[in-house]
PDB file of N, CA and C in Angstrom:
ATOM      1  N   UNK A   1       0.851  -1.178   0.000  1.00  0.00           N
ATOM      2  CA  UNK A   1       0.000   0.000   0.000  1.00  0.00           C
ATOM      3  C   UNK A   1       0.882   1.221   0.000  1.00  0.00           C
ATOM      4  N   UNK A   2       0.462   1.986  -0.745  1.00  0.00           N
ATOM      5  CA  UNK A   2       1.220   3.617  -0.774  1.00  0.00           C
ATOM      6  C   UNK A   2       0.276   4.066  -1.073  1.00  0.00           C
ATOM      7  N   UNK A   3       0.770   5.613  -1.114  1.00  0.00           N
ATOM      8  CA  UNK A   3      -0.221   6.714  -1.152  1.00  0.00           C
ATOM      9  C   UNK A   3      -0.667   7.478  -2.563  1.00  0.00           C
ATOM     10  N   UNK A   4      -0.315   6.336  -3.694  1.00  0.00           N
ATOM     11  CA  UNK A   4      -0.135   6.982  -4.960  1.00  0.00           C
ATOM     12  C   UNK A   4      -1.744   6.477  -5.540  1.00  0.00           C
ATOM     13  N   UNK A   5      -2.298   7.141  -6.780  1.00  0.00           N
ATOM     14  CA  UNK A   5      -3.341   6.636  -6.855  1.00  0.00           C
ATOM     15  C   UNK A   5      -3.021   4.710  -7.621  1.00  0.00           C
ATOM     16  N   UNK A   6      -4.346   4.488  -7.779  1.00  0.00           N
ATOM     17  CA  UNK A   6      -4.778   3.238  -8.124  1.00  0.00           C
ATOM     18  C   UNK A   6      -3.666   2.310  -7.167  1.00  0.00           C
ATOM     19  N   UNK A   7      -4.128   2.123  -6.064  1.00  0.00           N
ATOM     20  CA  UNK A   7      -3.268   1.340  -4.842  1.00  0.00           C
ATOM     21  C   UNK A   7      -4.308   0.570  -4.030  1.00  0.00           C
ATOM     22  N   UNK A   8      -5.555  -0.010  -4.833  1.00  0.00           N
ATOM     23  CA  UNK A   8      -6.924  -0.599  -3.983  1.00  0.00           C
ATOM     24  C   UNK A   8      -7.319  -1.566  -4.613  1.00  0.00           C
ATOM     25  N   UNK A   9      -7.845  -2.682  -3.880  1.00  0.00           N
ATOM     26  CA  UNK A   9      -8.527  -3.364  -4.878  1.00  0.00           C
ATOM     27  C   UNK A   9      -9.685  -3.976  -3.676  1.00  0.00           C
ATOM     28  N   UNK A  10     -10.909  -4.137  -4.516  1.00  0.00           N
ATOM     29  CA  UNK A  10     -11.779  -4.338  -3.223  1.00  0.00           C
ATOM     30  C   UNK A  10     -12.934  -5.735  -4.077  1.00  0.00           C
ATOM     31  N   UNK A  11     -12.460  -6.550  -3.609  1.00  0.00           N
ATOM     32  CA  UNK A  11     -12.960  -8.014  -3.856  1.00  0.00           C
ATOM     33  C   UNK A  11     -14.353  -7.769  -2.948  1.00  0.00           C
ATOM     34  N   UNK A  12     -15.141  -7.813  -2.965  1.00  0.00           N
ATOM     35  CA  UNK A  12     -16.427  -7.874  -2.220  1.00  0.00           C
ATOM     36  C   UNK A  12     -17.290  -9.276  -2.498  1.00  0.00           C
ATOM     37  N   UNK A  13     -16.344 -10.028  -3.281  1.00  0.00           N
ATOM     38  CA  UNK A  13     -17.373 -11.620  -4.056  1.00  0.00           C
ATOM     39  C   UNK A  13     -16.225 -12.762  -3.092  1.00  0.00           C
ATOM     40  N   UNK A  14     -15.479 -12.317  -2.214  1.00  0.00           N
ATOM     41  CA  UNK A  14     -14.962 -13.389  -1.019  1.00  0.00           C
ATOM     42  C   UNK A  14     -15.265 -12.906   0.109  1.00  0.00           C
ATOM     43  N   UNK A  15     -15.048 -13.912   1.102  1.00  0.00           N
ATOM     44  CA  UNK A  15     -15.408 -14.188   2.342  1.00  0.00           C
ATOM     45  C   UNK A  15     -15.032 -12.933   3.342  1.00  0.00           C
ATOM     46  N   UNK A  16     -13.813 -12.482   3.408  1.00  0.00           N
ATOM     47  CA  UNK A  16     -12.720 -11.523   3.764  1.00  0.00           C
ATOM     48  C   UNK A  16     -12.475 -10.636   2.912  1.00  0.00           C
ATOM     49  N   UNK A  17     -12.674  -9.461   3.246  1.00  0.00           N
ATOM     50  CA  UNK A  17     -12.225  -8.239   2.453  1.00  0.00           C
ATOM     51  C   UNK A  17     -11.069  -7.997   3.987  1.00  0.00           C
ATOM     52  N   UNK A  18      -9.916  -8.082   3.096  1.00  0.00           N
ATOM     53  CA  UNK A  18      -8.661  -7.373   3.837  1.00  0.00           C
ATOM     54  C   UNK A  18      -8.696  -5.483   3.315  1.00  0.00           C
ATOM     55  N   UNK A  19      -8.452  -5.046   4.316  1.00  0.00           N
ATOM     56  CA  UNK A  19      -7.752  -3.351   4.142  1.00  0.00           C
ATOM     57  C   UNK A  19      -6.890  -3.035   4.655  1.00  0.00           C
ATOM     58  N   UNK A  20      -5.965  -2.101   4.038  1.00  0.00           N
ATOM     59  CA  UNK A  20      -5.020  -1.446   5.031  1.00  0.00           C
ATOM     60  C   UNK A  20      -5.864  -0.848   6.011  1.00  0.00           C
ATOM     61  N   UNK A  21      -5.105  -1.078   7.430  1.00  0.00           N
ATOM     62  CA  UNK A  21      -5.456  -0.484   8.536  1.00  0.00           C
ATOM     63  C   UNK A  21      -5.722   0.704   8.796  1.00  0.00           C
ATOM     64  N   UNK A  22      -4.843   1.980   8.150  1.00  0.00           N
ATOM     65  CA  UNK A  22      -5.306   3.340   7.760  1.00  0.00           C
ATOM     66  C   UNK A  22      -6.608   3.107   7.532  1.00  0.00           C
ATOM     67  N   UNK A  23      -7.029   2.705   5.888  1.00  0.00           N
ATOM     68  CA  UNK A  23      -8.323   2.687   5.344  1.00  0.00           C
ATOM     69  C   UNK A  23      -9.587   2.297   6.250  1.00  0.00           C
ATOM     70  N   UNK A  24      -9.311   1.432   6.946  1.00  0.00           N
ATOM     71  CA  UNK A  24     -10.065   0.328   7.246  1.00  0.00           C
ATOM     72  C   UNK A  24     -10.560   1.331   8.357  1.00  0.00           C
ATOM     73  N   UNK A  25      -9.963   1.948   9.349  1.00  0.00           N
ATOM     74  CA  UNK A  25     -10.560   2.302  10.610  1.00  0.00           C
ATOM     75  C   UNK A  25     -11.919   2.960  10.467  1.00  0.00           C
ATOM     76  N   UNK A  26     -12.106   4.479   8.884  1.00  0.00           N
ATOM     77  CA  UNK A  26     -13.215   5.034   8.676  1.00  0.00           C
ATOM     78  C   UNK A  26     -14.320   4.347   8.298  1.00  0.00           C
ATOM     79  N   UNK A  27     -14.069   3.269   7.523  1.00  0.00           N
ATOM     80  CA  UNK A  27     -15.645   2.420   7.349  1.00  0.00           C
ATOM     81  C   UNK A  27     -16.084   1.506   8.798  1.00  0.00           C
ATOM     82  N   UNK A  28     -15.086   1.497   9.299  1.00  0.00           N
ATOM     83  CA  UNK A  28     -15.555   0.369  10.441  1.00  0.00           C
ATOM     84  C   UNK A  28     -15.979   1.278  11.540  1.00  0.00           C
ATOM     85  N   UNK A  29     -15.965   2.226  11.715  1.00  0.00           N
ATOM     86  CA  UNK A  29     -15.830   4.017  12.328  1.00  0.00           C
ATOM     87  C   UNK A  29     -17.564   4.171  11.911  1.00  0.00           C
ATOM     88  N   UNK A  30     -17.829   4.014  10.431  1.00  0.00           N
ATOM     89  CA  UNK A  30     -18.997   4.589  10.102  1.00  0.00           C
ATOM     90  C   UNK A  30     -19.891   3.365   9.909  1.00  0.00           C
ATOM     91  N   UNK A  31     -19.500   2.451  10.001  1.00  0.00           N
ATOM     92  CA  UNK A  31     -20.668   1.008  10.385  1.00  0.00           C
ATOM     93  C   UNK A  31     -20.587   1.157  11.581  1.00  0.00           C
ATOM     94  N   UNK A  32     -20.139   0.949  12.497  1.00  0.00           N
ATOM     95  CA  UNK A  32     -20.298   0.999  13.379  1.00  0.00           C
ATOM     96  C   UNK A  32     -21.378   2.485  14.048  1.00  0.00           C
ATOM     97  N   UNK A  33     -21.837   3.132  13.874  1.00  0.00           N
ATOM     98  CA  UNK A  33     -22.396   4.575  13.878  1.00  0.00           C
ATOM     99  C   UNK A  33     -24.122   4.345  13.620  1.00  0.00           C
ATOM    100  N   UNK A  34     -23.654   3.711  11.969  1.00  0.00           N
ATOM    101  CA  UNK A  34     -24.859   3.910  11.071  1.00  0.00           C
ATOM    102  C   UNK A  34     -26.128   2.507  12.072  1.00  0.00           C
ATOM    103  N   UNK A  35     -25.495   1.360  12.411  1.00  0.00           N
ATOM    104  CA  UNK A  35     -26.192   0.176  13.522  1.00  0.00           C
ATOM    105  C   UNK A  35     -26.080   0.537  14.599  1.00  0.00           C
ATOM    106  N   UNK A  36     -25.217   1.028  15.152  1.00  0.00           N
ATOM    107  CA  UNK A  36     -25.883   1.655  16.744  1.00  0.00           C
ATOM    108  C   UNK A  36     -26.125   0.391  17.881  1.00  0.00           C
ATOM    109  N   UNK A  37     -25.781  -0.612  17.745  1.00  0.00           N
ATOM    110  CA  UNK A  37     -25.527  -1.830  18.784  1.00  0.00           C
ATOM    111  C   UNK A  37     -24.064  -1.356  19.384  1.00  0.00           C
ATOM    112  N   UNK A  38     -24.519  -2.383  20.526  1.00  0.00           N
ATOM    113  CA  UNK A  38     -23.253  -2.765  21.093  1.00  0.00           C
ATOM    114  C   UNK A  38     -22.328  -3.805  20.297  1.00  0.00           C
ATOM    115  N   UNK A  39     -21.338  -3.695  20.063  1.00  0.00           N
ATOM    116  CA  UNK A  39     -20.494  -4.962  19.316  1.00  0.00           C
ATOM    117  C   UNK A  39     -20.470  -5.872  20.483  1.00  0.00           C
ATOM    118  N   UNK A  40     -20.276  -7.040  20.178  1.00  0.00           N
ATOM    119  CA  UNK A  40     -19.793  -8.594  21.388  1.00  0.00           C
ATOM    120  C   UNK A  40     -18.787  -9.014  20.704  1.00  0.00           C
ATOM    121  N   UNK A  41     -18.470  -9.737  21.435  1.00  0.00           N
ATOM    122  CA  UNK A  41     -16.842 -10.318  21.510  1.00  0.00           C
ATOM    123  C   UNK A  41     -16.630 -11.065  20.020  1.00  0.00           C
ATOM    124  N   UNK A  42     -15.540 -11.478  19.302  1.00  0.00           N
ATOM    125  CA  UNK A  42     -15.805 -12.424  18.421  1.00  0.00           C
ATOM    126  C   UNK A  42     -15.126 -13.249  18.983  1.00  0.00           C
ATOM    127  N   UNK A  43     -16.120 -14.065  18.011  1.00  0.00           N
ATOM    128  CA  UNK A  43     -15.432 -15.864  18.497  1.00  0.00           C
ATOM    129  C   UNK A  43     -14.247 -15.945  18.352  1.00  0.00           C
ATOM    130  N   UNK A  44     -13.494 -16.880  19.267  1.00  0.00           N
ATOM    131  CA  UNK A  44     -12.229 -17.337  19.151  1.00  0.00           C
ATOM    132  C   UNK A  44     -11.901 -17.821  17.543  1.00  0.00           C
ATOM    133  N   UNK A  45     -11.164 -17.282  17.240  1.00  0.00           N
ATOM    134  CA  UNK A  45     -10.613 -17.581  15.687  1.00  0.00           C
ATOM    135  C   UNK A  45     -10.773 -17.039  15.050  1.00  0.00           C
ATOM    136  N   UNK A  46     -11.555 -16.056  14.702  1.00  0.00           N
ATOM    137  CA  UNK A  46     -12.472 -15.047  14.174  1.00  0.00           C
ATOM    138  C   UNK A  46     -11.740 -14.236  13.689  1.00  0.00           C
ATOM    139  N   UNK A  47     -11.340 -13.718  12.485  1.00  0.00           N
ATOM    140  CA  UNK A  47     -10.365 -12.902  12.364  1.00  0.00           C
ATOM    141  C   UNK A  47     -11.223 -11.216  12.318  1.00  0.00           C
ATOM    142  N   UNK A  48     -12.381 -10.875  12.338  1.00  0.00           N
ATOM    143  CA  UNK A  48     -13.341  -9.784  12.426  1.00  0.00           C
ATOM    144  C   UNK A  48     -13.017  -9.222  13.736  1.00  0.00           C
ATOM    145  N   UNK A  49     -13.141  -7.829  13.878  1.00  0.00           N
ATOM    146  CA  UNK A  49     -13.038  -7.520  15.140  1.00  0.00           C
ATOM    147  C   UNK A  49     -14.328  -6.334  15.452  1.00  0.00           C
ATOM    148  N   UNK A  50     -15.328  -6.483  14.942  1.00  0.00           N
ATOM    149  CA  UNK A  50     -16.271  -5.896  14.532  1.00  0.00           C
ATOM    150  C   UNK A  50     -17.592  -6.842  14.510  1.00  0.00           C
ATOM    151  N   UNK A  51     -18.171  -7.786  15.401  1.00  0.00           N
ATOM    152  CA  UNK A  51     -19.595  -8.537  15.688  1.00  0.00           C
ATOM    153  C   UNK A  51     -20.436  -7.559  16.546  1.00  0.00           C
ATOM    154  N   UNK A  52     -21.792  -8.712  16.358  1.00  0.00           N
ATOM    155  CA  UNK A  52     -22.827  -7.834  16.511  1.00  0.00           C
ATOM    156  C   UNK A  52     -24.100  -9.572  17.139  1.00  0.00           C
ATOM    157  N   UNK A  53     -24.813  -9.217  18.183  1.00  0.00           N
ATOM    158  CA  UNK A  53     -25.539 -10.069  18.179  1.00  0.00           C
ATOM    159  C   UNK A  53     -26.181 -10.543  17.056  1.00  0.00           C
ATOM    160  N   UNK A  54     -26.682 -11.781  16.547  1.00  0.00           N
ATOM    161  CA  UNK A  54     -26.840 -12.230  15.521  1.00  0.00           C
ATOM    162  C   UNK A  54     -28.437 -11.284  15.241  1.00  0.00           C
ATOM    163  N   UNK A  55     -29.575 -12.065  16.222  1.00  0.00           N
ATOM    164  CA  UNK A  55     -30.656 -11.875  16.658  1.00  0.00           C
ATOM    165  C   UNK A  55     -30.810 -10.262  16.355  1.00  0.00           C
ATOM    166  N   UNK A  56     -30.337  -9.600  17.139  1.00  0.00           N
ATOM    167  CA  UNK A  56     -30.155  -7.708  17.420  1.00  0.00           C
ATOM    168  C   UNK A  56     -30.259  -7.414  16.528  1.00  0.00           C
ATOM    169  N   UNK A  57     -29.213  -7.848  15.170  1.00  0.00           N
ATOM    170  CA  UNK A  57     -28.429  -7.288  14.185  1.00  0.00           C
ATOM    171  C   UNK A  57     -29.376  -7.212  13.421  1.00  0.00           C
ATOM    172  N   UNK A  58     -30.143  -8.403  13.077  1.00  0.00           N
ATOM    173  CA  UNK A  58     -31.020  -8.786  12.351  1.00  0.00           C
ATOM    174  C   UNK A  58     -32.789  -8.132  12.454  1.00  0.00           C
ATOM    175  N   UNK A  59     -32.638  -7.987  13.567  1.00  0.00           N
ATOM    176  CA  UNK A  59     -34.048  -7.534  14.595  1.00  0.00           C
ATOM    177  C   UNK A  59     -33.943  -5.707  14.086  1.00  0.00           C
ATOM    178  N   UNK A  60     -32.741  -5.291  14.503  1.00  0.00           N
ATOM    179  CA  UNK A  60     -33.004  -3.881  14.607  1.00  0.00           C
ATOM    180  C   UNK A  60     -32.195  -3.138  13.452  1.00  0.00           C
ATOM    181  N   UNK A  61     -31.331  -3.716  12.441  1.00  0.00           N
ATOM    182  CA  UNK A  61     -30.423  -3.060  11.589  1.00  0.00           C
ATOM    183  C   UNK A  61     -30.513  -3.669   9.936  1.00  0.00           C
ATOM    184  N   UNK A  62     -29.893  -2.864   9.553  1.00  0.00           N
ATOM    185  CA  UNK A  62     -30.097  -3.219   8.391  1.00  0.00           C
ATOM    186  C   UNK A  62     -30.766  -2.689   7.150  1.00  0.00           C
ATOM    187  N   UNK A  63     -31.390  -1.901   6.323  1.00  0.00           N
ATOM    188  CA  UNK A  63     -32.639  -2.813   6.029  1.00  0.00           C
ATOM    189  C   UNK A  63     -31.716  -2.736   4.728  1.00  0.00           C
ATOM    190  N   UNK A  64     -32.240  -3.326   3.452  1.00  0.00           N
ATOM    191  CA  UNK A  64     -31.203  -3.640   2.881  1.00  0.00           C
ATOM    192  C   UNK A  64     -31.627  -1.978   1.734  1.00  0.00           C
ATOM    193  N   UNK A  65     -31.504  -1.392   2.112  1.00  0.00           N
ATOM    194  CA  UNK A  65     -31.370   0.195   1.736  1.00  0.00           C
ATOM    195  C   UNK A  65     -29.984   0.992   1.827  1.00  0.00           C
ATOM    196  N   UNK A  66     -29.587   0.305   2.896  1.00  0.00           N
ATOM    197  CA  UNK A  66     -28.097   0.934   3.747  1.00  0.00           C
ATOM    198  C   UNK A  66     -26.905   0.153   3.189  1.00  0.00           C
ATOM    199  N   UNK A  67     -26.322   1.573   2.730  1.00  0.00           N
ATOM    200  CA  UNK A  67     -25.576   1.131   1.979  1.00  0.00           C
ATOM    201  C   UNK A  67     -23.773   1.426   2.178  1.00  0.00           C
ATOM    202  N   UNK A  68     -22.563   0.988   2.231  1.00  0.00           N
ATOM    203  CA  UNK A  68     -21.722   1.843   2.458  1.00  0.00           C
ATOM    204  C   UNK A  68     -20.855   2.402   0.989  1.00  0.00           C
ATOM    205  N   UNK A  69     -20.513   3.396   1.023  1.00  0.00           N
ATOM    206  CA  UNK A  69     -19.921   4.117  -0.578  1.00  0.00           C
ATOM    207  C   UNK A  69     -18.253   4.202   0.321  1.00  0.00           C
ATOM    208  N   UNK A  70     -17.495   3.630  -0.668  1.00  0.00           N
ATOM    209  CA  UNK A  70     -16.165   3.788  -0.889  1.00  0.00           C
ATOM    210  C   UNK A  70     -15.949   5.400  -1.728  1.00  0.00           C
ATOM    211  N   UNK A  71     -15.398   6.526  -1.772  1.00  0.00           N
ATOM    212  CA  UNK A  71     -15.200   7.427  -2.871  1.00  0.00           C
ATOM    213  C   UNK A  71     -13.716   7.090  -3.232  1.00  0.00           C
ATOM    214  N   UNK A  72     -13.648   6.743  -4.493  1.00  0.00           N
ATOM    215  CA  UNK A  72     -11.990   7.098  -4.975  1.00  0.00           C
ATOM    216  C   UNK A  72     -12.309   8.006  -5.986  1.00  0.00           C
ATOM    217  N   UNK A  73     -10.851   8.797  -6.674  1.00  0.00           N
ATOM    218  CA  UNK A  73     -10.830   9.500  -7.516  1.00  0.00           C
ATOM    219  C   UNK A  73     -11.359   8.795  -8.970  1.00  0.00           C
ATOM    220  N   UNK A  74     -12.545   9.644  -9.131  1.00  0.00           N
ATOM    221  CA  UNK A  74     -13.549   8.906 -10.617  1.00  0.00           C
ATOM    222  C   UNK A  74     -14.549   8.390 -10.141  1.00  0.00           C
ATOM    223  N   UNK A  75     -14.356   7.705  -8.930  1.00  0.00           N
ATOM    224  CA  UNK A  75     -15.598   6.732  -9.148  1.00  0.00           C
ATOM    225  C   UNK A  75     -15.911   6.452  -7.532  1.00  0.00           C
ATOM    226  N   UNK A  76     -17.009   5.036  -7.567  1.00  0.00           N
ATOM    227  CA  UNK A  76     -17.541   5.088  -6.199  1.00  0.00           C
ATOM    228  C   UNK A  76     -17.746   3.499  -6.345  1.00  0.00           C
ATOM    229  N   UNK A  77     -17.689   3.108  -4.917  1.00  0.00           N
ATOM    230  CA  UNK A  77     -17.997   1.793  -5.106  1.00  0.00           C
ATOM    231  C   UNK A  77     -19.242   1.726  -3.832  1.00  0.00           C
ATOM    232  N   UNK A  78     -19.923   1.798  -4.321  1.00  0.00           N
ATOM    233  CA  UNK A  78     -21.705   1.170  -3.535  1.00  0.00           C
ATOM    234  C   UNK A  78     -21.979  -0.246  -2.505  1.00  0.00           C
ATOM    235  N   UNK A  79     -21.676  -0.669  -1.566  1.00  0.00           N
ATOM    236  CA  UNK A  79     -22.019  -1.667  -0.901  1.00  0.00           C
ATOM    237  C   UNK A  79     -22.965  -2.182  -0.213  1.00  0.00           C
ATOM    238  N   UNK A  80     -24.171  -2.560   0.139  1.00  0.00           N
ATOM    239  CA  UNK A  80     -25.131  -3.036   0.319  1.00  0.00           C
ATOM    240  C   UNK A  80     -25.012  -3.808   2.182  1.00  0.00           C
ATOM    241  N   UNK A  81     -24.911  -2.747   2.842  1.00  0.00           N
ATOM    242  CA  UNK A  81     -24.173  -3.187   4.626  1.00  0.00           C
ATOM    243  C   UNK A  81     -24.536  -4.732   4.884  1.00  0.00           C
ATOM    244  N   UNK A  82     -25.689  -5.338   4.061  1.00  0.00           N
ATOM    245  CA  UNK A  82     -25.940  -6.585   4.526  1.00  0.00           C
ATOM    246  C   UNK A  82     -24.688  -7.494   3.966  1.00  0.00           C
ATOM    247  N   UNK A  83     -24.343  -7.258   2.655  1.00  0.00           N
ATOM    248  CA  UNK A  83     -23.187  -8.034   2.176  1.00  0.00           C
ATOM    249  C   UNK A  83     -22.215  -7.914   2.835  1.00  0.00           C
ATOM    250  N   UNK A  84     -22.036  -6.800   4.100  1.00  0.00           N
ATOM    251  CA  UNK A  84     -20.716  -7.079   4.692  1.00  0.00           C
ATOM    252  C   UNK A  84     -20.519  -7.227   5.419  1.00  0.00           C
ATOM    253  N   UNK A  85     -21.384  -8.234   6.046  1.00  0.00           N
ATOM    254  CA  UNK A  85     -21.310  -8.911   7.149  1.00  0.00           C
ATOM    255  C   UNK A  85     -21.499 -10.681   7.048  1.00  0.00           C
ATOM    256  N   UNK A  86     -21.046 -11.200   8.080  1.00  0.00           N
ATOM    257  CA  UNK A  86     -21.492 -13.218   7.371  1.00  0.00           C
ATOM    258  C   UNK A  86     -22.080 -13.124   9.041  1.00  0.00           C
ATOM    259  N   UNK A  87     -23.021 -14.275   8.869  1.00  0.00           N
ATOM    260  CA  UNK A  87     -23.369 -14.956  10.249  1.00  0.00           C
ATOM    261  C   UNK A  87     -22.458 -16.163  10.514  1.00  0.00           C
ATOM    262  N   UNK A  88     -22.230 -16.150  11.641  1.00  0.00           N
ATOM    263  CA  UNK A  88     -21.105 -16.987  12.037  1.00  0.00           C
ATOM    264  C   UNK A  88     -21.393 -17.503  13.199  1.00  0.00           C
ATOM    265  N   UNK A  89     -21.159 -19.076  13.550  1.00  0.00           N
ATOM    266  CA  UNK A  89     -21.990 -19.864  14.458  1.00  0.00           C
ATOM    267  C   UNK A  89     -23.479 -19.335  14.311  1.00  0.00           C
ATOM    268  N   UNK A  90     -24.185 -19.407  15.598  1.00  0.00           N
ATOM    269  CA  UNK A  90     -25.430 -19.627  15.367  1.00  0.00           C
ATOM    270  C   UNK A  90     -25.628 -18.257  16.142  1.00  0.00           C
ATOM    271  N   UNK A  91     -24.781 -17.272  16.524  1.00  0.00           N
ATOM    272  CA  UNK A  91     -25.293 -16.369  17.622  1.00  0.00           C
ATOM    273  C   UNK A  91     -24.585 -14.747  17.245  1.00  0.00           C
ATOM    274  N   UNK A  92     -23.693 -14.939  15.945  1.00  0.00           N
ATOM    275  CA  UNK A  92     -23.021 -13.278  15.672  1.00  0.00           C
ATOM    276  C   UNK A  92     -22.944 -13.307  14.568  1.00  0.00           C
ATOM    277  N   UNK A  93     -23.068 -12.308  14.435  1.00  0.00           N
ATOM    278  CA  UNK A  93     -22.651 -11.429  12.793  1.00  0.00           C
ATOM    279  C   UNK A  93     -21.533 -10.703  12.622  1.00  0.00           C
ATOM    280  N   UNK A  94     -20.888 -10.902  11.886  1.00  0.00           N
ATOM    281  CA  UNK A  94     -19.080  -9.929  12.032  1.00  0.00           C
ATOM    282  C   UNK A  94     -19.121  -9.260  10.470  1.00  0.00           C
ATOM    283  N   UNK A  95     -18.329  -8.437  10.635  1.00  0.00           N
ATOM    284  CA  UNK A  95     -18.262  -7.366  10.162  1.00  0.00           C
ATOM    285  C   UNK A  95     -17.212  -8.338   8.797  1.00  0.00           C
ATOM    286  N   UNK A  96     -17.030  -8.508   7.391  1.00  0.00           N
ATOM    287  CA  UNK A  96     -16.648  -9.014   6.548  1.00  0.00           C
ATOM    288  C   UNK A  96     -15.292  -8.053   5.932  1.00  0.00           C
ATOM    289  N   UNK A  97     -15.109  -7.117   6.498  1.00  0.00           N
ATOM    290  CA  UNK A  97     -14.126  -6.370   6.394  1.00  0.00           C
ATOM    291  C   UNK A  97     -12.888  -6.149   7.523  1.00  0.00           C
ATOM    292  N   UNK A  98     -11.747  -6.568   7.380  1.00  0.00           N
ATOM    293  CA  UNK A  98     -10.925  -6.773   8.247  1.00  0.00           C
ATOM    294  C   UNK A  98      -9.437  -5.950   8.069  1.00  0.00           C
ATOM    295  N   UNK A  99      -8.853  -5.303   9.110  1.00  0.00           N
ATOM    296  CA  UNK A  99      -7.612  -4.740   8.998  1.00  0.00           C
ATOM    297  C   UNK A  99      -6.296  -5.685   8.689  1.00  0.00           C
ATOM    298  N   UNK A 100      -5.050  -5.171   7.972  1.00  0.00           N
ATOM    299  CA  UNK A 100      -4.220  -5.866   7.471  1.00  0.00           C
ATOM    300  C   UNK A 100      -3.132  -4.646   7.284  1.00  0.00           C
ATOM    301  N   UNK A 101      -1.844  -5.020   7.796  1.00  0.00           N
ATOM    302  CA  UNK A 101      -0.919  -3.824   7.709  1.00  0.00           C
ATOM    303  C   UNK A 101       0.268  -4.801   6.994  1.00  0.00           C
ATOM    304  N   UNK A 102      -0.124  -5.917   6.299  1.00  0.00           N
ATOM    305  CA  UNK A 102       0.562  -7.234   5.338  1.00  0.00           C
ATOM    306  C   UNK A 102      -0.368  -6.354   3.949  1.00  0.00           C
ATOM    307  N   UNK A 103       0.786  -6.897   2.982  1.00  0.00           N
ATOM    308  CA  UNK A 103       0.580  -6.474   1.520  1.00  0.00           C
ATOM    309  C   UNK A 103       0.128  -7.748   1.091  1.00  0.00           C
ATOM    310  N   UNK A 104      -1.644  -7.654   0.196  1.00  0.00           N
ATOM    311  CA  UNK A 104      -2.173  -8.622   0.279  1.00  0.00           C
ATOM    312  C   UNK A 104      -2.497  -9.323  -1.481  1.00  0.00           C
ATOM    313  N   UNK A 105      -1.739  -8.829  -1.990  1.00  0.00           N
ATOM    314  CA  UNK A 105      -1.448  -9.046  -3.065  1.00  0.00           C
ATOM    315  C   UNK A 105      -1.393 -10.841  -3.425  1.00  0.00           C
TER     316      UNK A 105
END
């Protein structure tokens, strides 16, 4: 990662979206805002650091209207908040976007 343009690439069709840690803090900053829960712990192994009661999440957030926008220079990338999250075990929802200060190339 550097600071020059075209330095992103954002896979949203796998499991894990890695970001640089810079990047990563403002969307997880503004999900976190836009749902308004308390986060819970993640499961052991879990590489998300960003869950949400499964039940809650589902009960009170969401609707699939909410959306998060990436801006880069030119363009925008549109995300749909439900896609970025997975249910995991039977009791949380984690956040599908994860920090990475490794070049993930």
């Amino acid at each position: 990662f550097n600071e020059s343009e075209g330095n992103i690439i954002i896979d949203s069709r796998i499991t894990l979206t890695f970001l640089e840690t810079n990047f990563y803090n403002d969307p997880k900053a503004a999900v976190k805002e836009i749902i308004g829960l308390s986060p819970v712990q993640a499961p052991q192994g879990c590489s998300s650091n960003l869950c949400y009661d499964k039940t809650s999440f589902r009960t009170l957030v969401p609707t699939a209207e909410m959306t998060i926008v990436f801006h880069f220079t030119g363009a925008e990338l549109n995300l749909k908040i439900l896609s970025t999250f997975r249910d995991l075990y039977t009791y949380v929802t984690c956040f599908t976007m994860i920090p990475t200060n490794n070049d993930v190339w």
